[in-house]
N, C-alpha and C. Protein backbone atom coordinates (compact mmCIF):
# COMPACT_ATOMS: atom_id res chain seq x y z
N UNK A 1 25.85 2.27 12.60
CA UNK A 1 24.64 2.05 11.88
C UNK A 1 23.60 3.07 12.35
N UNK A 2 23.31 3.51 11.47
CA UNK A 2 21.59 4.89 11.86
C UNK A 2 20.67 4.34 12.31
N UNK A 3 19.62 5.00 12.77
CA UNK A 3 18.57 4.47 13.40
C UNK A 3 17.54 4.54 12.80
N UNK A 4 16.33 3.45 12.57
CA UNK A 4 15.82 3.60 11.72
C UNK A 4 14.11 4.34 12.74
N UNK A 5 13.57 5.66 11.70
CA UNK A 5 12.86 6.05 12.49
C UNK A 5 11.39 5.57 12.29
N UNK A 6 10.61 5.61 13.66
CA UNK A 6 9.49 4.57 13.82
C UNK A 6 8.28 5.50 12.84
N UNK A 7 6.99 4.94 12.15
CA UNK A 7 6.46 4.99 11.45
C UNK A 7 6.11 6.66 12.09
N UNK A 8 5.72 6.85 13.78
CA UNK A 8 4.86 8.04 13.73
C UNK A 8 6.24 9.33 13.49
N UNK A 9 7.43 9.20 13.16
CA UNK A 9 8.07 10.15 12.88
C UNK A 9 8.27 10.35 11.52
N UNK A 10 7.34 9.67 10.38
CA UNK A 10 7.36 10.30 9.13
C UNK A 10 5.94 10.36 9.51
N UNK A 11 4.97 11.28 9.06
CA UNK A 11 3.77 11.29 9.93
C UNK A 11 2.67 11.58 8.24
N UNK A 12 3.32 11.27 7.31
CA UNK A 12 2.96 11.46 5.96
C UNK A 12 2.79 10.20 4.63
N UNK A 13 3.52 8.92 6.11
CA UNK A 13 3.27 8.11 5.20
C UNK A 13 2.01 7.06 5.95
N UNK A 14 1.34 6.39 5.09
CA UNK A 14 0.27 5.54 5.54
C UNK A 14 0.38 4.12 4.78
N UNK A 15 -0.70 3.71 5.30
CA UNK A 15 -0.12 2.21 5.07
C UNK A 15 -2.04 1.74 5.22
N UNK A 16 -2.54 0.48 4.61
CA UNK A 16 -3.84 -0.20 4.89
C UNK A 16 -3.15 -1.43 4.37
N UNK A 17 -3.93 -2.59 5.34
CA UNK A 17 -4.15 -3.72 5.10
C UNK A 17 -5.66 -3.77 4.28
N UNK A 18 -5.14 -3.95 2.92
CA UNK A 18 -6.97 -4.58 2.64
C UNK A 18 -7.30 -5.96 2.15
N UNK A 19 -8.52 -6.60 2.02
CA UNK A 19 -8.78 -7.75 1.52
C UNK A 19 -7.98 -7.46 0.25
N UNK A 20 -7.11 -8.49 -0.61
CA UNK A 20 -7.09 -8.85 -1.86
C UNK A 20 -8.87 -8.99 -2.62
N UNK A 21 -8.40 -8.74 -4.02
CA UNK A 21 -9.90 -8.27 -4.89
C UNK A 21 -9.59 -8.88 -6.51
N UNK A 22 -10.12 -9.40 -7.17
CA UNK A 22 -9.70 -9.53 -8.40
C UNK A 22 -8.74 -8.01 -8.83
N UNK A 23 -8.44 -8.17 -10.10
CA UNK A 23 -7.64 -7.19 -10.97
C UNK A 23 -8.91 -6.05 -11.27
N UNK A 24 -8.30 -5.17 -10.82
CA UNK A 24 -9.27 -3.75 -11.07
C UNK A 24 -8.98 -2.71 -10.15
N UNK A 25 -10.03 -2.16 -9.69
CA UNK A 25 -9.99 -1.07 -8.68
C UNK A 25 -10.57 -1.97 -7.10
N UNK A 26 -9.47 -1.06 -6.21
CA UNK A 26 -9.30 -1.52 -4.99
C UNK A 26 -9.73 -0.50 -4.13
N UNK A 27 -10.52 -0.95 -3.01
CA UNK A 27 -10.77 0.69 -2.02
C UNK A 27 -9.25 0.17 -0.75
N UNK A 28 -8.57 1.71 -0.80
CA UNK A 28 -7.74 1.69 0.15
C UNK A 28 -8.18 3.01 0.61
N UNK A 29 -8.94 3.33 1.68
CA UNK A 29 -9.30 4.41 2.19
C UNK A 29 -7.99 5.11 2.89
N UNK A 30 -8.21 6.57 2.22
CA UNK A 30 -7.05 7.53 2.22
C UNK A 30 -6.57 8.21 1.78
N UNK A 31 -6.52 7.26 0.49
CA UNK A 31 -5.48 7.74 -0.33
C UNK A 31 -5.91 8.37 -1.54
N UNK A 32 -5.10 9.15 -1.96
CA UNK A 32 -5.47 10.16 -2.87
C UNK A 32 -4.92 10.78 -4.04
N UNK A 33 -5.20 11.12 -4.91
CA UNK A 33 -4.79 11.32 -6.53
C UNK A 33 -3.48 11.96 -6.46
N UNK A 34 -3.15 12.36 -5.00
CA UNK A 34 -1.90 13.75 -4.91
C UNK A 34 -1.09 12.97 -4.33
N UNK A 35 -1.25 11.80 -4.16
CA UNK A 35 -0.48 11.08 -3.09
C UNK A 35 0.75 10.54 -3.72
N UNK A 36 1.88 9.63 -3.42
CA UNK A 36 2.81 8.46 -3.50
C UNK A 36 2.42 7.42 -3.82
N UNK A 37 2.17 6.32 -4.18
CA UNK A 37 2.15 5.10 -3.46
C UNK A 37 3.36 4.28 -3.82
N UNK A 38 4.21 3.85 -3.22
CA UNK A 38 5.01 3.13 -2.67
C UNK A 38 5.83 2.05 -2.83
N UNK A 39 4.77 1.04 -2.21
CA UNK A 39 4.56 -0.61 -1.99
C UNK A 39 3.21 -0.95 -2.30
N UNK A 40 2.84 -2.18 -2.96
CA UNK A 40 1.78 -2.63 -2.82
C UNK A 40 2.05 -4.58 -2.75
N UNK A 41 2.25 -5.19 -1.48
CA UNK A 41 2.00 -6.12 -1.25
C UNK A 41 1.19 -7.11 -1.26
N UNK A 42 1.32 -8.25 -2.13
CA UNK A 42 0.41 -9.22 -1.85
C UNK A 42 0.51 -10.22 -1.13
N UNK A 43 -0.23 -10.83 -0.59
CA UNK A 43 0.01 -12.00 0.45
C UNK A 43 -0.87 -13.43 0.10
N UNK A 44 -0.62 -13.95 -0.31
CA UNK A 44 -1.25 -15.33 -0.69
C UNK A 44 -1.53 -16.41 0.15
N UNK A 45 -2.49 -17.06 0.83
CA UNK A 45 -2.66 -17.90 1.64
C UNK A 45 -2.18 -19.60 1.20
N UNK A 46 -1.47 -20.12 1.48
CA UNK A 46 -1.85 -22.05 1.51
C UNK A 46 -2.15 -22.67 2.70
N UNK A 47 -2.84 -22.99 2.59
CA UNK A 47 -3.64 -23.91 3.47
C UNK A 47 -3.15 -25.33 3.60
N UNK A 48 -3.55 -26.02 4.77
CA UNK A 48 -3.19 -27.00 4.98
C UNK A 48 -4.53 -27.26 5.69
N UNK A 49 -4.77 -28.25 5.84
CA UNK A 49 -6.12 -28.95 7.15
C UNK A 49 -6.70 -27.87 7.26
N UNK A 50 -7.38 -26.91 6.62
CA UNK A 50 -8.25 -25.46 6.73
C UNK A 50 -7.50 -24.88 7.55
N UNK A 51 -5.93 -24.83 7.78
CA UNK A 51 -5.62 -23.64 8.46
C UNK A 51 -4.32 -22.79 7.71
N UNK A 52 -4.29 -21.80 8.03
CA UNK A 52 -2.75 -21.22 7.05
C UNK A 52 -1.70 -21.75 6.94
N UNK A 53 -0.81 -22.75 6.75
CA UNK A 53 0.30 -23.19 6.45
C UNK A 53 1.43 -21.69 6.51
N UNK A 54 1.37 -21.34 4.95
CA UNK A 54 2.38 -20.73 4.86
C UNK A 54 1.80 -18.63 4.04
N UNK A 55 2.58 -17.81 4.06
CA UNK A 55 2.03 -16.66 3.46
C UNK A 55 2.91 -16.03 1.91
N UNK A 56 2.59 -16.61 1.13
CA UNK A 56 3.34 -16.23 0.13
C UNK A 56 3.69 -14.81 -0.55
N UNK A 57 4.70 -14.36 0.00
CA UNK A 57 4.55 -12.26 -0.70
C UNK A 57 4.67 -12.46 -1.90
N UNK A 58 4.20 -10.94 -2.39
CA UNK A 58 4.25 -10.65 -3.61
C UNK A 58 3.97 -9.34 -3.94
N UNK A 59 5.34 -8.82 -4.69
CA UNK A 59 5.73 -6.83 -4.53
C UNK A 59 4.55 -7.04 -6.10
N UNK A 60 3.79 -6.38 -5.90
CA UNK A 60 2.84 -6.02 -7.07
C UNK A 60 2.94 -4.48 -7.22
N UNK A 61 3.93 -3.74 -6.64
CA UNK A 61 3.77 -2.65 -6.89
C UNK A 61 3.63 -1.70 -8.62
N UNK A 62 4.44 -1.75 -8.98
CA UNK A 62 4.45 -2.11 -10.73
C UNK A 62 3.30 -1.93 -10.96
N UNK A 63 2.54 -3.15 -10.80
CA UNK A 63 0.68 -3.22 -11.24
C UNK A 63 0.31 -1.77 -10.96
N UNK A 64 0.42 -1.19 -9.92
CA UNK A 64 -0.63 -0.44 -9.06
C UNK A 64 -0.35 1.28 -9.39
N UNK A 65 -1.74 1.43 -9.47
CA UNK A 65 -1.90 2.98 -9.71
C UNK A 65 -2.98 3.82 -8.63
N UNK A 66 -2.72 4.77 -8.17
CA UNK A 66 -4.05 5.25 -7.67
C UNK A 66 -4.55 6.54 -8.86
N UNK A 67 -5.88 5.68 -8.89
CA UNK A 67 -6.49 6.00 -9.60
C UNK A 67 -7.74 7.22 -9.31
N UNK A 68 -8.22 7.51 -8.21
CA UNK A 68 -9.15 8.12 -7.51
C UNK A 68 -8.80 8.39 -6.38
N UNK A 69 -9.93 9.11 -5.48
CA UNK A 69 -9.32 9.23 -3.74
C UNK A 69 -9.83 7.64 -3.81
N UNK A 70 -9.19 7.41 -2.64
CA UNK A 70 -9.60 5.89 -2.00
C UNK A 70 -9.76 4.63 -3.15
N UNK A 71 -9.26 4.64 -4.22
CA UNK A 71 -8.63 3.84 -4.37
C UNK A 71 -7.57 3.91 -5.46
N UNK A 72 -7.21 2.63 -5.70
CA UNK A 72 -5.93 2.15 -6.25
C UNK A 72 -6.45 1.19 -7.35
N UNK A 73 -5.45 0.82 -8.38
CA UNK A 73 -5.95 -0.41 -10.05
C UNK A 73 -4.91 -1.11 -10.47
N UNK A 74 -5.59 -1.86 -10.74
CA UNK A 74 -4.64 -2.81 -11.60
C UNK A 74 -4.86 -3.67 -12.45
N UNK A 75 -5.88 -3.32 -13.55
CA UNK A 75 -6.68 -3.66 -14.26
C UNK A 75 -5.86 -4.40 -15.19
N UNK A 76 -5.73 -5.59 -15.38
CA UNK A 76 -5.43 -6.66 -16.08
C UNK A 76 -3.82 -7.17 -15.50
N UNK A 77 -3.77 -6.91 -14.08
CA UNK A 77 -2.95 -7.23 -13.57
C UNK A 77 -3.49 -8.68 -12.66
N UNK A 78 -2.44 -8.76 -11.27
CA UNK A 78 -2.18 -10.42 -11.20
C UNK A 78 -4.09 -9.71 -9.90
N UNK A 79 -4.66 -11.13 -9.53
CA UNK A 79 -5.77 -11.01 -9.02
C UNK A 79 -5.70 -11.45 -7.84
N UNK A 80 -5.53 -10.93 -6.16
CA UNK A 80 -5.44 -11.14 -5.36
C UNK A 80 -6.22 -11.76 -4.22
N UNK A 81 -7.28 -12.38 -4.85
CA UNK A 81 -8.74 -12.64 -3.92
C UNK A 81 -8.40 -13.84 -3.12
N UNK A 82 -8.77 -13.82 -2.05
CA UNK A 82 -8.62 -14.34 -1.13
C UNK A 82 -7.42 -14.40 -0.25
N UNK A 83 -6.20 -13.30 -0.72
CA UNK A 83 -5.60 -12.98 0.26
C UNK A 83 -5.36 -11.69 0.64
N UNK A 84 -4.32 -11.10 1.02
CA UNK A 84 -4.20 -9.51 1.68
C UNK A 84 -3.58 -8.52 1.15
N UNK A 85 -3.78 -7.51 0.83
CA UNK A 85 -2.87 -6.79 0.19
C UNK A 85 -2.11 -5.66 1.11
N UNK A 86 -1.12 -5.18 1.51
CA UNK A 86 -0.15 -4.10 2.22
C UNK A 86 0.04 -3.11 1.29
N UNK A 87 -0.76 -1.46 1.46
CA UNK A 87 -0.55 -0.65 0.69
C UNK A 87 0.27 0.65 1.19
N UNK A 88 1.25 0.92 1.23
CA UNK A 88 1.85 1.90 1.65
C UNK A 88 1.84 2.80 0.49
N UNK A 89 2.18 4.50 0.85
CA UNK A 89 1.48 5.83 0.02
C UNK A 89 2.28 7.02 1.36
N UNK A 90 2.94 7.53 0.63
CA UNK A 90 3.42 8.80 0.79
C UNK A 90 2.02 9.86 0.35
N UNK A 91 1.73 11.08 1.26
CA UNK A 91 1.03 12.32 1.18
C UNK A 91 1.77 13.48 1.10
N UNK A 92 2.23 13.90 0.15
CA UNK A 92 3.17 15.38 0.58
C UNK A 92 2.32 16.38 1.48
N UNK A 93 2.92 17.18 1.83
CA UNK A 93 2.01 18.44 2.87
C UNK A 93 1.47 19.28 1.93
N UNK A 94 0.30 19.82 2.79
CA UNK A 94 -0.57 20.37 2.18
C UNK A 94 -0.51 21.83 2.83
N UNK A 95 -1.26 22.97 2.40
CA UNK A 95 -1.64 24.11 3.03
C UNK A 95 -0.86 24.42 3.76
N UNK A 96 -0.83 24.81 5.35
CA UNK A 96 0.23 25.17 6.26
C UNK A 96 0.96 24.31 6.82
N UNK A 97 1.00 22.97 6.67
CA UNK A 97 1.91 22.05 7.01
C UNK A 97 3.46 22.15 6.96
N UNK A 98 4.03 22.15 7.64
CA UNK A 98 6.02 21.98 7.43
C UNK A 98 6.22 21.20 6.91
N UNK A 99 7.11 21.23 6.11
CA UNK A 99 7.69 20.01 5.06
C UNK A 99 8.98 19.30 5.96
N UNK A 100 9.02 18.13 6.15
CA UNK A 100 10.21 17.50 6.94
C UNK A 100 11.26 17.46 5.83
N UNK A 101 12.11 16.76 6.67
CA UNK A 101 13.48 16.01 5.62
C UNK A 101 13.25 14.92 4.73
N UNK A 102 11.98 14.35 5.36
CA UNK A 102 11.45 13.41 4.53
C UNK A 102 10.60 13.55 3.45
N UNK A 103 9.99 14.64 3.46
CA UNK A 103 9.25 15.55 2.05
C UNK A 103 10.53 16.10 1.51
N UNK A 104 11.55 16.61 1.68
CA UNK A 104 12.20 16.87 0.98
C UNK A 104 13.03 15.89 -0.36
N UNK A 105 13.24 14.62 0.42
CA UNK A 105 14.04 13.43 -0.82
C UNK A 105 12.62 12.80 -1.25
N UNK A 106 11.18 13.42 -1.41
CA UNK A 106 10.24 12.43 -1.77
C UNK A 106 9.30 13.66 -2.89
């Protein structure tokens, strides 16, 4: 079995936790019109006695576009408020940067 390599050895991909937001535009600081994006995770809270019970995922990637630098849309898509969203985004290299093995299959 291969090894799977740790986040700082692709050094091009990023990732933000942000608040969930209704359906629209989202700030994920970073990211940018030239970019990937990925994954976009949702996380849904239930509560029990005011505390988290359980975290419900949800791949919303589909929905999601980046639309601007820093952020991302999903304008008449599902509405995430009050829980978390996981945004991962590939950056290809820029200017004098080396392209890895991993810019290469991306």
């Amino acid at each position: 079995m291969g090894t799977v390599p740790s986040i700082s050895a692709i050094p091009r991909l990023h990732f933000r936790i942000v608040a969930g937001a209704a359906a629209g535009n989202v700030t994920v600081t970073g990211v940018a019109l030239t970019d990937k994006l990925y994954y976009v995770g949702g996380f849904s809270a239930v509560y029990n006695s005011g505390a988290i019970d359980t975290l419900t995922p949800l791949n919303l990637t589909s929905e999601f576009t980046i639309t601007a630098a820093n952020t991302v849309n999903n304008t008449s898509g599902t509405a995430s408020t009050g829980g978390l969203l996981l945004v991962i985004w590939y950056a290809p290299p820029t200017g004098g940067e080396a392209a890895t093995a991993f810019d290469a299959a991306n």
